[in-house]
Protein backbone atom coordinates (compact mmCIF):
# COMPACT_ATOMS: atom_id res chain seq x y z
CA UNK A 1 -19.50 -26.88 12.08
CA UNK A 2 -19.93 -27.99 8.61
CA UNK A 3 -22.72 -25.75 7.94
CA UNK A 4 -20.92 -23.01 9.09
CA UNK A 5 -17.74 -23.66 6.63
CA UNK A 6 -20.50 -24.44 3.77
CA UNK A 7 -21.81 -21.10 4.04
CA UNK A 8 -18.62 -19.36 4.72
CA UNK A 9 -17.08 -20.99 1.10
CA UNK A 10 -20.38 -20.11 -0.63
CA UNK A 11 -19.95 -16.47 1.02
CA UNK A 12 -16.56 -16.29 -0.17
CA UNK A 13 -17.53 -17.74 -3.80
CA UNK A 14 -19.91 -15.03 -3.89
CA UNK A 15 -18.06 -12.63 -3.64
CA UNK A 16 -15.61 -13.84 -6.02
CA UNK A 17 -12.58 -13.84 -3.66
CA UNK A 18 -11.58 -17.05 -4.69
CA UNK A 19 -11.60 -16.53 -7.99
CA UNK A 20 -9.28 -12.95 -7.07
CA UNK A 21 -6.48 -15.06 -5.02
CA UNK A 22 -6.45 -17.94 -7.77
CA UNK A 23 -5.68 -14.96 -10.76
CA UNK A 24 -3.04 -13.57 -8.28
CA UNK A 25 -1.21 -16.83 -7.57
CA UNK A 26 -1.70 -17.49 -11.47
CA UNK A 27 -0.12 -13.95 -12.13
CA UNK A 28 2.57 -14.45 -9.27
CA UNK A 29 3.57 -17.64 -11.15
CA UNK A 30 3.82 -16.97 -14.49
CA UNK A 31 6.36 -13.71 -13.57
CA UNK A 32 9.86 -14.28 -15.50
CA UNK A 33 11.45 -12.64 -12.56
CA UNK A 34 9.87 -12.76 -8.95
CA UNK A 35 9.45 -9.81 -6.94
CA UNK A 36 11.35 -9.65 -3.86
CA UNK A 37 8.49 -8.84 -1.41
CA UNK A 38 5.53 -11.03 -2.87
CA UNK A 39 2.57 -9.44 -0.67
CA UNK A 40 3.76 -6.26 -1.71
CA UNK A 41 3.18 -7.81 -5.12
CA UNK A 42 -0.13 -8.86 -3.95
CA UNK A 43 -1.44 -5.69 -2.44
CA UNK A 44 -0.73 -3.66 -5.65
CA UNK A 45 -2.03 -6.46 -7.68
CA UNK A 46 -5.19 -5.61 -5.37
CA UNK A 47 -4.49 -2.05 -5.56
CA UNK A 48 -4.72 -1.82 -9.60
CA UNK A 49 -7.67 -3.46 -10.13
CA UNK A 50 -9.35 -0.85 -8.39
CA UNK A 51 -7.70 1.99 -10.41
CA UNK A 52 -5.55 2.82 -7.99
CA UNK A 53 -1.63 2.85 -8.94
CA UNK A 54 -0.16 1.75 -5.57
CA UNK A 55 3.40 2.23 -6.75
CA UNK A 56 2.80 5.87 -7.72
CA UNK A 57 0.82 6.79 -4.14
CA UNK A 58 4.37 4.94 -2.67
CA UNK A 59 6.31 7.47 -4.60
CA UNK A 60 3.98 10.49 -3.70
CA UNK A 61 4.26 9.32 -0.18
CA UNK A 62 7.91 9.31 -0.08
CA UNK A 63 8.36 12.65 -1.22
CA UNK A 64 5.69 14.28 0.83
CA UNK A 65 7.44 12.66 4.11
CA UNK A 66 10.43 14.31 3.04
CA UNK A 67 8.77 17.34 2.19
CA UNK A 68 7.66 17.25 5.82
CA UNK A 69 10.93 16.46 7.22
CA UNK A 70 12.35 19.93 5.18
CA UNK A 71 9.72 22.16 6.40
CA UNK A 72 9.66 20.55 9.87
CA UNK A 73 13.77 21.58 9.76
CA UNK A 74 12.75 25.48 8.32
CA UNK A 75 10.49 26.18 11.06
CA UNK A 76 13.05 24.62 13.47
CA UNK A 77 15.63 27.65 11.99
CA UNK A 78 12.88 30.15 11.88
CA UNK A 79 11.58 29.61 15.61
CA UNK A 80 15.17 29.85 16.70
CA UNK A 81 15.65 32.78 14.32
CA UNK A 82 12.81 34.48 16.46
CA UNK A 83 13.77 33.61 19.77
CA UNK A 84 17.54 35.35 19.00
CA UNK A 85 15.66 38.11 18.15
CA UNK A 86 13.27 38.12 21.58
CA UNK A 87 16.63 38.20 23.65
């Protein structure tokens, strides 16, 4: 059992993931104000450091769900449109 947590640590050394979770408990710490949802914290904390701005794909998300929820609402009024005019 030893050997297998041996290798599993060295794996995980490695691979620096560690050293990643250490610099985001670091970072998480020395915030003046504390987020309110601290693995959302963590995933965009994840999220930047591979070039990817998590809070801006949020926003984009937001507003293409609500796109969807106006065009889903237009082709309920156009489908209804056309079956008044079937009748």
């Amino acid at each position: 059992m030893d050997k297998k947590r041996e290798l599993y640590k060295r794996y995980l050394d490695e691979k620096h993931v560690m050293d990643t979770l250490s610099k985001i408990i670091v970072s998480l710490y020395e915030l003046q104000e504390k987020p309110e949802d601290p693995l959302q914290y963590i995933q965009d904390y994840l999220g930047s450091s591979n070039g990817i701005d998590m809070p801006a794909i949020r926003t984009e998300n937001a507003k293409m769900a609500k796109r969807i929820e106006e065009l889903k609402e237009q082709l309920e009024k156009l489908q209804a449109k056309n079956n008044e005019g079937k009748t």
